[in-house]
C-alpha atoms as a PDB file:
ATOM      1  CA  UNK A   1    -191.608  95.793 186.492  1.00  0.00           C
ATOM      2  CA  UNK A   2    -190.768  92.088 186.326  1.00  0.00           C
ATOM      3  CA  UNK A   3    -191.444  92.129 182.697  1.00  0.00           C
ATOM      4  CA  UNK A   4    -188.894  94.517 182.385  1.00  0.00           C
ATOM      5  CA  UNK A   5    -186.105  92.958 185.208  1.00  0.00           C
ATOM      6  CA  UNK A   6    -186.876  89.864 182.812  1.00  0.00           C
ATOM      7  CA  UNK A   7    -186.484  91.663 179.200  1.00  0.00           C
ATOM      8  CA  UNK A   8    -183.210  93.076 181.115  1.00  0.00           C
ATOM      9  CA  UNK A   9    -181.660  89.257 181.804  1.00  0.00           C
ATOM     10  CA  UNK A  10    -181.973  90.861 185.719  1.00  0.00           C
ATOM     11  CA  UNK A  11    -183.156  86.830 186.677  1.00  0.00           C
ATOM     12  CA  UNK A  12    -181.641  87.401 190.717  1.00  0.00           C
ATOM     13  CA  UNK A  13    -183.853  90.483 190.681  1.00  0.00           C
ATOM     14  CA  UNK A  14    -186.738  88.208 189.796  1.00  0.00           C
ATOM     15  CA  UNK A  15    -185.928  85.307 192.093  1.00  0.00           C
ATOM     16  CA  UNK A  16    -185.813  87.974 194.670  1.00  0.00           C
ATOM     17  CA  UNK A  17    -189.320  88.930 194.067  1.00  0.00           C
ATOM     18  CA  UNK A  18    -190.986  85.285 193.268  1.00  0.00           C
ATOM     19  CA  UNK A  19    -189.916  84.489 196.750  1.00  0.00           C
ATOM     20  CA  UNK A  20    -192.091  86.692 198.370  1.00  0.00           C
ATOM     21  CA  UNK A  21    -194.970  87.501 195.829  1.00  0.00           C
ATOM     22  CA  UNK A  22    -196.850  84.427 194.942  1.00  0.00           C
ATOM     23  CA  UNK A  23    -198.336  86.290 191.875  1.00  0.00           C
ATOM     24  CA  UNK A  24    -195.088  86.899 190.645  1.00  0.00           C
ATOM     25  CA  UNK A  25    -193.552  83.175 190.988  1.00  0.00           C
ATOM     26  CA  UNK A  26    -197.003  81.760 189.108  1.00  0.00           C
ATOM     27  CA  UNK A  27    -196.106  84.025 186.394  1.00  0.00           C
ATOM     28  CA  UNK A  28    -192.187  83.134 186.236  1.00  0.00           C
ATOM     29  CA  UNK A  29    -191.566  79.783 187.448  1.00  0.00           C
ATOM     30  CA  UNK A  30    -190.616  77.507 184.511  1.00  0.00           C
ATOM     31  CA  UNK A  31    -188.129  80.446 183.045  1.00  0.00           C
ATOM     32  CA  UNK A  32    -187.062  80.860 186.925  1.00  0.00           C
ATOM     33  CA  UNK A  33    -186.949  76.698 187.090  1.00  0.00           C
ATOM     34  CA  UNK A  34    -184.312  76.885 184.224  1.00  0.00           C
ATOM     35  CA  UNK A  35    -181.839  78.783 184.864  1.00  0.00           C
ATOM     36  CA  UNK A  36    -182.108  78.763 189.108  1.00  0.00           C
ATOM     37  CA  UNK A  37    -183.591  74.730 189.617  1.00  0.00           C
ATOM     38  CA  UNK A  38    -183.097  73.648 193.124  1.00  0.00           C
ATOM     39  CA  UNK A  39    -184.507  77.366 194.711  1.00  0.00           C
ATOM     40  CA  UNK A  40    -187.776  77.515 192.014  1.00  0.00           C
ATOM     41  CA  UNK A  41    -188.285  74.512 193.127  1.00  0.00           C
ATOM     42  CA  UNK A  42    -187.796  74.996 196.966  1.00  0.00           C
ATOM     43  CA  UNK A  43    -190.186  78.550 196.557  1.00  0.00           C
ATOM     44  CA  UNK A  44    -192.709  76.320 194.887  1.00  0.00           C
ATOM     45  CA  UNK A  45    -192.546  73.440 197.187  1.00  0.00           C
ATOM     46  CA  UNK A  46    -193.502  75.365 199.910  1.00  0.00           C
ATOM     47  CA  UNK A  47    -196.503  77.580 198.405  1.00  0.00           C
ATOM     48  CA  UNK A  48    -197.924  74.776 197.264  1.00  0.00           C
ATOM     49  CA  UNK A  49    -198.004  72.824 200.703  1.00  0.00           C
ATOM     50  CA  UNK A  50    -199.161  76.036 201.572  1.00  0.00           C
ATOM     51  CA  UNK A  51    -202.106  76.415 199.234  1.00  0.00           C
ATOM     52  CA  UNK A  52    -203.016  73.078 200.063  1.00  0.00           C
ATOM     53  CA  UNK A  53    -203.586  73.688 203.282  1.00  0.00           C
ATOM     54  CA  UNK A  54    -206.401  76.449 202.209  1.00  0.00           C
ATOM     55  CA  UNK A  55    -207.864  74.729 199.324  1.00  0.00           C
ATOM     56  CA  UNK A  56    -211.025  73.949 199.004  1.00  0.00           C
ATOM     57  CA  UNK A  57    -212.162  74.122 195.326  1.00  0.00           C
ATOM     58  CA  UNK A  58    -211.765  71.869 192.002  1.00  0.00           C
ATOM     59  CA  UNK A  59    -210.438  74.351 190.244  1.00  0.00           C
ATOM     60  CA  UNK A  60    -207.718  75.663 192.530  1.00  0.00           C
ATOM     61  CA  UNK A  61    -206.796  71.782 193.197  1.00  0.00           C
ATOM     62  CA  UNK A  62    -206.384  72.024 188.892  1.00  0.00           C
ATOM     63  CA  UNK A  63    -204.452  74.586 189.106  1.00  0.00           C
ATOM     64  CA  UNK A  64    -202.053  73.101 191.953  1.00  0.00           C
ATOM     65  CA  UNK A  65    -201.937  69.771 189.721  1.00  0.00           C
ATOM     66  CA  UNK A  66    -200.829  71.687 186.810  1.00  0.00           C
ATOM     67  CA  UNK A  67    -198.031  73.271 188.742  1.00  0.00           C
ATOM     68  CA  UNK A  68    -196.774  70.041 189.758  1.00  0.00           C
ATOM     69  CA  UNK A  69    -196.798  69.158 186.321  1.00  0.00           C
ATOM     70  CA  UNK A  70    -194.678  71.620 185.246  1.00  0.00           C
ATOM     71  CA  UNK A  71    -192.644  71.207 188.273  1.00  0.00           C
ATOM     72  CA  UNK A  72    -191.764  68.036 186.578  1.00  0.00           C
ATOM     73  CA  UNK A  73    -190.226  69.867 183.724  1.00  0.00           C
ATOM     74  CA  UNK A  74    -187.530  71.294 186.037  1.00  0.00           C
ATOM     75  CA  UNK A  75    -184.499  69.843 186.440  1.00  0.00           C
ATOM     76  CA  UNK A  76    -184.554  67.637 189.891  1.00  0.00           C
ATOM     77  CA  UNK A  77    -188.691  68.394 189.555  1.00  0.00           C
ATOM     78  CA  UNK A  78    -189.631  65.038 189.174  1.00  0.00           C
ATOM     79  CA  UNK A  79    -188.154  63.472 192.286  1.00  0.00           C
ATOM     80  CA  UNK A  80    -189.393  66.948 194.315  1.00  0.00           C
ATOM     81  CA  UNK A  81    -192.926  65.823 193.133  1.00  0.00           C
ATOM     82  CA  UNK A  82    -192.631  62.613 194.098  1.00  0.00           C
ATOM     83  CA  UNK A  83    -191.885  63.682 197.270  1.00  0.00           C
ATOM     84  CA  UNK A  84    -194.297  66.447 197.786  1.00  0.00           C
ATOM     85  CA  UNK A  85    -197.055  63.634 196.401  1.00  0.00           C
ATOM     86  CA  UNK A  86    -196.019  61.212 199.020  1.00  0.00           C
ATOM     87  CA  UNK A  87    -196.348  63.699 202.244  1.00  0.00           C
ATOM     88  CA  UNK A  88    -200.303  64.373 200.855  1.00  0.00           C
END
């Protein structure tokens, strides 16, 4: 279905849905991150504090650095990282 709302140009539909399936905003984030920037970023910010908080292997923590990564790409991602960076 999000394939589809995204095929469509139905982005609000999508933002809709990243907020509240985590499967959904790891698959849609850096098209979300263009054309909505400060609320991808806001949805991401807190899953990953989140998934911190219950992480306990390499390769989830790999997998949490490469979001922040691509946070960076993001407009305003950069200085969100730096701040997310400096709480942990």
């Amino acid at each position: 279905m999000i394939d589809f709302y995204r095929r469509e140009g139905f982005r609000e539909e999508v933002l809709v849905r990243a907020q509240s399936n985590p499967v959904v905003l790891k698959q849609t984030y850096l098209d979300l991150g263009r054309h909505f920037p400060q609320e991808t970023l806001t949805i991401l910010s807190a899953e990953l504090e989140d998934a911190l908080r219950h992480s306990s292997t390499r390769k989830h923590y790999k997998e949490l650095a490469e979001i922040l990564s691509n946070m960076k790409k993001i407009a305003g991602g950069e200085a969100v990282v730096q701040q997310l960076l400096s709480k942990w």
